[in-house]
N, C-alpha and C. Protein backbone atom coordinates (compact mmCIF):
# COMPACT_ATOMS: atom_id res chain seq x y z
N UNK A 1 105.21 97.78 90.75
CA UNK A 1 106.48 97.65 91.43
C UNK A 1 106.60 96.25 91.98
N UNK A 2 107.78 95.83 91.82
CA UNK A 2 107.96 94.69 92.24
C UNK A 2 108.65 94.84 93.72
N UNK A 3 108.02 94.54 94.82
CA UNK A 3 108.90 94.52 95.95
C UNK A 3 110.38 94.06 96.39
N UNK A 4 110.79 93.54 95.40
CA UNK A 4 111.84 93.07 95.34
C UNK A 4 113.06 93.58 95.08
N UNK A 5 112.06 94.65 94.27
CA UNK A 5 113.26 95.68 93.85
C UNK A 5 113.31 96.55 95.15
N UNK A 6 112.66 96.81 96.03
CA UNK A 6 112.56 97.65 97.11
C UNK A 6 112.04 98.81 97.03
N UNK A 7 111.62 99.27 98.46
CA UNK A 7 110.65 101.04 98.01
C UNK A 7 111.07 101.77 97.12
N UNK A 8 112.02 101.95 96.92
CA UNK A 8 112.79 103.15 95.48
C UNK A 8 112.48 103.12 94.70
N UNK A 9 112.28 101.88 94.20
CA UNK A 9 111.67 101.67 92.78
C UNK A 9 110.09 101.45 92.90
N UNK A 10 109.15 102.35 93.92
CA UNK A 10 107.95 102.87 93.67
C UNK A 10 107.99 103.46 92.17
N UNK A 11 106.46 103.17 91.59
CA UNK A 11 106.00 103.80 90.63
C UNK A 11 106.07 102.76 88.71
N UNK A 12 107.23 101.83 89.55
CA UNK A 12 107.33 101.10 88.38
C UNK A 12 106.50 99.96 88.31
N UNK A 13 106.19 99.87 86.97
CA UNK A 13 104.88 98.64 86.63
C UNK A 13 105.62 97.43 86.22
N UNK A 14 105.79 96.40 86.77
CA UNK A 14 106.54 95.34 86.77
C UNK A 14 105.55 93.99 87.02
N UNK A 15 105.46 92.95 86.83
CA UNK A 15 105.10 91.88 87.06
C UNK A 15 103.47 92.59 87.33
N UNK A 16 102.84 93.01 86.36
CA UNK A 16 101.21 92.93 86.70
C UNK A 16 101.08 94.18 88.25
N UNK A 17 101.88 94.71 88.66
CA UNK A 17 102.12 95.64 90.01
C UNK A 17 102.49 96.35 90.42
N UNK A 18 101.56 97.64 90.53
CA UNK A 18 102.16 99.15 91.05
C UNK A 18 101.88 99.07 92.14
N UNK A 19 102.91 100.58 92.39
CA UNK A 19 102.10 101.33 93.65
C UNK A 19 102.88 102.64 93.70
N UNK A 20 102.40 103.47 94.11
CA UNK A 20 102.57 104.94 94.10
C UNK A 20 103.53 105.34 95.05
N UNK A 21 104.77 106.30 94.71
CA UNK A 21 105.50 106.23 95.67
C UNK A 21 105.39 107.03 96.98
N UNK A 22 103.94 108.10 96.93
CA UNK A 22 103.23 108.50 97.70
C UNK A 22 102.90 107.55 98.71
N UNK A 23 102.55 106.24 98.79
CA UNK A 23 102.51 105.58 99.32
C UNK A 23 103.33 105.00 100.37
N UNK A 24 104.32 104.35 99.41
CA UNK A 24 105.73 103.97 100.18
C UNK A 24 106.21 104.92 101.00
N UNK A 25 105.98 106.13 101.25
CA UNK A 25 106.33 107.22 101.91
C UNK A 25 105.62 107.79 102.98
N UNK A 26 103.76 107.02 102.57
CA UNK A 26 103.40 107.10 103.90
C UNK A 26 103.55 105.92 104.72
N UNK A 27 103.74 104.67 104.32
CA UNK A 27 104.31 103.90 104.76
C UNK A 27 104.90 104.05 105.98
N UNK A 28 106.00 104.62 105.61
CA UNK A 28 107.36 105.23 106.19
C UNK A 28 107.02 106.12 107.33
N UNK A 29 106.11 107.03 106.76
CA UNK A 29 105.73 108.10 107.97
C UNK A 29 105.09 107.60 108.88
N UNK A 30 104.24 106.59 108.47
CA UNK A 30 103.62 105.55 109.90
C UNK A 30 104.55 105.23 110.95
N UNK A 31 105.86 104.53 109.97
CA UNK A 31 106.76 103.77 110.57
C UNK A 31 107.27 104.73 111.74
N UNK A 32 107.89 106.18 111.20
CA UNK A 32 108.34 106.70 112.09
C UNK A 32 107.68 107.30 112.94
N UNK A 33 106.83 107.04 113.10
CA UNK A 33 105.91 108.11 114.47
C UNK A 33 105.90 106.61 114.97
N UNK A 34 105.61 105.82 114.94
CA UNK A 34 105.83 104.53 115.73
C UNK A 34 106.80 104.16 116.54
N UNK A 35 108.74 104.26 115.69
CA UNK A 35 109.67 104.49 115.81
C UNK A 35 110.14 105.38 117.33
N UNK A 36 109.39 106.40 117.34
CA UNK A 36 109.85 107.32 118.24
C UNK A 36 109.48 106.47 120.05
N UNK A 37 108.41 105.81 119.82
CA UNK A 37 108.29 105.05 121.05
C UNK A 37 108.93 103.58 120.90
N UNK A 38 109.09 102.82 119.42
CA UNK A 38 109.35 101.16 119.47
C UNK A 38 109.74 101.20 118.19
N UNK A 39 111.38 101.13 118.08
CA UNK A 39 111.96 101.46 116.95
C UNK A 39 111.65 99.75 116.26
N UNK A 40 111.87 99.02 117.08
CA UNK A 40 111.81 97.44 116.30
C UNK A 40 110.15 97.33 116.11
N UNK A 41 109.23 97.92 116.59
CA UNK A 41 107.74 97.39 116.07
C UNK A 41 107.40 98.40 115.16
N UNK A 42 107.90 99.55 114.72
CA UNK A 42 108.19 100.24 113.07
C UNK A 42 108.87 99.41 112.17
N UNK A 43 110.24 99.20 112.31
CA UNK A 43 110.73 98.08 111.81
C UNK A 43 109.70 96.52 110.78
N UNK A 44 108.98 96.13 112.19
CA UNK A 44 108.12 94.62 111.93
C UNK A 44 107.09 95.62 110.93
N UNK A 45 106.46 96.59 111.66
CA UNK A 45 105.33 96.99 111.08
C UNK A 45 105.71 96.69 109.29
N UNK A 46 106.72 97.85 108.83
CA UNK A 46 107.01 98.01 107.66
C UNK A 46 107.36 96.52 107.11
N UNK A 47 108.37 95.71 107.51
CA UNK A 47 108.65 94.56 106.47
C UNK A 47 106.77 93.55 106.38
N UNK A 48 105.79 94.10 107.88
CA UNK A 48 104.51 93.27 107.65
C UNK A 48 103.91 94.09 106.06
N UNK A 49 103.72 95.09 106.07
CA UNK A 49 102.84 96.16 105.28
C UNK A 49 103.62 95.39 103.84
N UNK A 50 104.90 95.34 103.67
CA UNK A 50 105.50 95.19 102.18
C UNK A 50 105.20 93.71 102.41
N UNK A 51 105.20 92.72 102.79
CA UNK A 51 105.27 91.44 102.40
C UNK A 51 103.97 91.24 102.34
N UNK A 52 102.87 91.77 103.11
CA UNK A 52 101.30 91.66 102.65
C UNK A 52 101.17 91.77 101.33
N UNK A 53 101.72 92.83 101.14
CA UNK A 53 100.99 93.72 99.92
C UNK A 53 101.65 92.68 98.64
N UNK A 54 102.87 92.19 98.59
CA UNK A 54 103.54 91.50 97.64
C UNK A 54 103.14 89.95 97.53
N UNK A 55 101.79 89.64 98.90
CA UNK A 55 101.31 88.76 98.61
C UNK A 55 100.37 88.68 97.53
N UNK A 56 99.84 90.56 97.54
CA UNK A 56 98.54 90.81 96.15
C UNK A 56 99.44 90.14 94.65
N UNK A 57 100.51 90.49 94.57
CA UNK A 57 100.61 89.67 93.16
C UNK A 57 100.00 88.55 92.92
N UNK A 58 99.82 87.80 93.67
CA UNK A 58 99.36 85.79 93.49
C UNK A 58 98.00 85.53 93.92
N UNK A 59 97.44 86.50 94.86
CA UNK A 59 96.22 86.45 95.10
C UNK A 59 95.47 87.93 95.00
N UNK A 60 95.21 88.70 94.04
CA UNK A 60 95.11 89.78 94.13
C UNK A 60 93.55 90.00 94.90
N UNK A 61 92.72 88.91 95.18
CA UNK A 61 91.36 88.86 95.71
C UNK A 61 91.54 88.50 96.84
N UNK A 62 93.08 88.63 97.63
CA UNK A 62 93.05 88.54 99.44
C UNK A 62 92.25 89.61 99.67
N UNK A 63 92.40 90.55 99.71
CA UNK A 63 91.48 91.75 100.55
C UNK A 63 89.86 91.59 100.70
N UNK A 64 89.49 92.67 101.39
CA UNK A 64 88.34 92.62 101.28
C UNK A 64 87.90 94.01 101.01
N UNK A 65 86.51 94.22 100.80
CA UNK A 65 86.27 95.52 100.61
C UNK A 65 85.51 96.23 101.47
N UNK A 66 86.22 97.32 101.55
CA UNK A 66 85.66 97.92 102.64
C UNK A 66 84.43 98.24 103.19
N UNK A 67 84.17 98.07 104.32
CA UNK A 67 82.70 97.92 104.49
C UNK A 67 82.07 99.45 104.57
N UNK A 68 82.99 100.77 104.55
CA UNK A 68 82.68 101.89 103.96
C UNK A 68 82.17 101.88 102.54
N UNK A 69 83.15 101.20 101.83
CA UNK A 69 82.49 101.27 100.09
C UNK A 69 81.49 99.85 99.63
N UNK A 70 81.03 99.44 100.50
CA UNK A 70 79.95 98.71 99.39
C UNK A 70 79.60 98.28 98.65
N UNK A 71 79.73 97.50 97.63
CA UNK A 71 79.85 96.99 96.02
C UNK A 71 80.74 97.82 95.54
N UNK A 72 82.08 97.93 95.77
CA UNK A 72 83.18 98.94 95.90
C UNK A 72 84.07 98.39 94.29
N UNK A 73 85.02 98.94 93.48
CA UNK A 73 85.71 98.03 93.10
C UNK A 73 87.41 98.05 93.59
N UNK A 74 87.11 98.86 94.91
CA UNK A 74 88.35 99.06 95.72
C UNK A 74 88.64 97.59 96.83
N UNK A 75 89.60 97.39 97.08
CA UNK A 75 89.73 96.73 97.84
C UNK A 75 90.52 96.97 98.87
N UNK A 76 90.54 96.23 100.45
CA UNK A 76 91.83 96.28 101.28
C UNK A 76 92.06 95.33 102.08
N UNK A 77 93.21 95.27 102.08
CA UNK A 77 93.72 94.46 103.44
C UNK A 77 94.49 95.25 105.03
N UNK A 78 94.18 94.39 106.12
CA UNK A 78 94.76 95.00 107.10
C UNK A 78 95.93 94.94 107.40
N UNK A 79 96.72 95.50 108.05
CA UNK A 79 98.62 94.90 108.27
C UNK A 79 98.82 95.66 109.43
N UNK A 80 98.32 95.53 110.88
CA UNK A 80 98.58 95.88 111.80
C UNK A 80 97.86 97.27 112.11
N UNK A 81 98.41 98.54 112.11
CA UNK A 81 97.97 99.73 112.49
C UNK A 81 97.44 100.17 111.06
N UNK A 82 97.86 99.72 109.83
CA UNK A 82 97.82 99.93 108.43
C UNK A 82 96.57 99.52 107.81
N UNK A 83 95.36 100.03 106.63
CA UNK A 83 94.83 99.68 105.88
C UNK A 83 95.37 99.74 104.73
N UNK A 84 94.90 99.45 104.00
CA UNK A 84 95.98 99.05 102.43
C UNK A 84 95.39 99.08 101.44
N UNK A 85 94.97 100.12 100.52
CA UNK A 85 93.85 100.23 99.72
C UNK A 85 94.51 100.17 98.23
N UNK A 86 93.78 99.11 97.43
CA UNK A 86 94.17 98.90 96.12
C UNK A 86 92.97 98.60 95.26
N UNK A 87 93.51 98.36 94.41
CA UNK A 87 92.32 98.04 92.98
C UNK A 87 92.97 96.80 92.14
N UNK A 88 92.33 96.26 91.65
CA UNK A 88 92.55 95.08 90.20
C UNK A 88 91.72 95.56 89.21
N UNK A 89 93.01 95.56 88.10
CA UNK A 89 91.92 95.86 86.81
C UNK A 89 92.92 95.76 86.05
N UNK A 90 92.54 94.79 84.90
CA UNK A 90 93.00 93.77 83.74
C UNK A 90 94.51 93.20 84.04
N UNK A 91 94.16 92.46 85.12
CA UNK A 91 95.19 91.68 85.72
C UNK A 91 96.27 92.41 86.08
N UNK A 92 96.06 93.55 86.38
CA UNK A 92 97.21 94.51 87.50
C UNK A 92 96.91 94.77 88.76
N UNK A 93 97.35 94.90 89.72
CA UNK A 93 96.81 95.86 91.12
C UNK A 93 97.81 96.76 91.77
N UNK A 94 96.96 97.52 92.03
CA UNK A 94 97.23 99.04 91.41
C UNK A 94 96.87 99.25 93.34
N UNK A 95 98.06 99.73 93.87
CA UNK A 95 97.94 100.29 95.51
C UNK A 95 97.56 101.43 95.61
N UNK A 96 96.59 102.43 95.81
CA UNK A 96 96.08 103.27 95.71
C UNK A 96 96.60 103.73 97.16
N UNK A 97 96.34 103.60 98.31
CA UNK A 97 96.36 104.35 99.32
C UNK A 97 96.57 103.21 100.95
N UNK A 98 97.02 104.14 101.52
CA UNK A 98 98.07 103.55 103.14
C UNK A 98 97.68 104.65 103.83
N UNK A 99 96.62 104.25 105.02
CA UNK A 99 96.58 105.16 106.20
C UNK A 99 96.62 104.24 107.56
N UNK A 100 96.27 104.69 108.39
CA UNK A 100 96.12 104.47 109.35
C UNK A 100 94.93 103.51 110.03
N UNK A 101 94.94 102.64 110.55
CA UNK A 101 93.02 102.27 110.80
C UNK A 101 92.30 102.71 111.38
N UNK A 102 92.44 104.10 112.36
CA UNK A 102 91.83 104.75 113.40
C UNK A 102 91.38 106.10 111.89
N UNK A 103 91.72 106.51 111.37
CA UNK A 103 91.65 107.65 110.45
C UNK A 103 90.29 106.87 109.48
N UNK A 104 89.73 107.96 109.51
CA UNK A 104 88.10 107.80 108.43
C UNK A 104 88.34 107.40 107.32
N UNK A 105 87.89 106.90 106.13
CA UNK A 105 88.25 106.96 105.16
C UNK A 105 87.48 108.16 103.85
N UNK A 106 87.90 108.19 103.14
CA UNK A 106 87.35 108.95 102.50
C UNK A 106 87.23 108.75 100.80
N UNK A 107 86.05 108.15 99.96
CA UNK A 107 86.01 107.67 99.09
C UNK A 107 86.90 108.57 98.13
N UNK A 108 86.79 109.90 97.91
CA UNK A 108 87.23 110.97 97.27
C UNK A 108 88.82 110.62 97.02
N UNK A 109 89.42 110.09 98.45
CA UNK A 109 90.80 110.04 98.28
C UNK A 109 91.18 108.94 97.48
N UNK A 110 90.37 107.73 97.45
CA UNK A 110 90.46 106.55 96.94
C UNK A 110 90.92 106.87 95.07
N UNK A 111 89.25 107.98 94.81
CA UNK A 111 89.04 108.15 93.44
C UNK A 111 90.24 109.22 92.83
N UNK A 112 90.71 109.81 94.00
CA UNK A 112 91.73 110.45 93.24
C UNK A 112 92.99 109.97 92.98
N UNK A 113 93.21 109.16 93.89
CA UNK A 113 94.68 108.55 93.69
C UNK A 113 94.73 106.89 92.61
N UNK A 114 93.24 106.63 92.29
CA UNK A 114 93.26 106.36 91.24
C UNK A 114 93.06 106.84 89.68
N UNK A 115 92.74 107.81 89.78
CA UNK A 115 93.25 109.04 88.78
C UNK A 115 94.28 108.48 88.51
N UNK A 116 95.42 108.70 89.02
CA UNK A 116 96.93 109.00 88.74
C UNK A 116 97.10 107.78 88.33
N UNK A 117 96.59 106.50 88.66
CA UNK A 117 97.24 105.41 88.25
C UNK A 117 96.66 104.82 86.39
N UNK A 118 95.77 105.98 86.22
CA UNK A 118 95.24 105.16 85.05
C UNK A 118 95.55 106.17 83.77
């Protein structure tokens, strides 16, 4: 997906870049439980989370890997309350998963929601 096109067009492979529209949706659900106390720092949150992530097109080796996975071939970056879990593989990156940074992670969820992308 190209961010450009905007969240809706989750799921489409465009310029070397997905992402699941599962995603974009938890995104969103972050946003709004945020919302309910600071409608403008849901707001920032979300345009931070999409303009990070649309930085992975040009540098897809910003992230780092999580120090849960270990010689991982997952990667993430941070964006405020947000972790941001993706993959590269044959010059695509592929957003696998958006939680929270207080929430555990769980390798299982990683491997499944890259399932779907391959």
């Amino acid at each position: 997906m190209t961010f450009d096109d905007g969240p809706h067009a989750a799921g489409r492979d465009s310029n070397n870049f997905t992402i699941q529209a599962l995603e974009v949706l938890r995104v969103n659900e972050i946003a709004e439980y945020i919302a309910l106390d600071e409608l403008n720092a849901a707001r920032r949150l979300v345009k931070k989370v999409f303009s990070s992530v649309k930085r992975l097109k040009q540098f897809p080796e910003l992230g780092r890997i999580p120090p849960e996975l270990d010689c991982s071939k997952y990667r993430e970056i941070i964006v405020g309350l947000c972790r941001v879990f993706y993959r590269v593989e044959q010059s695509k990156v592929y957003i696998l998963y958006v939680m929270r940074g207080e929430r555990q992670l769980r390798k299982y969820s990683l491997d499944e929601r890259a399932q779907g992308n391959s």
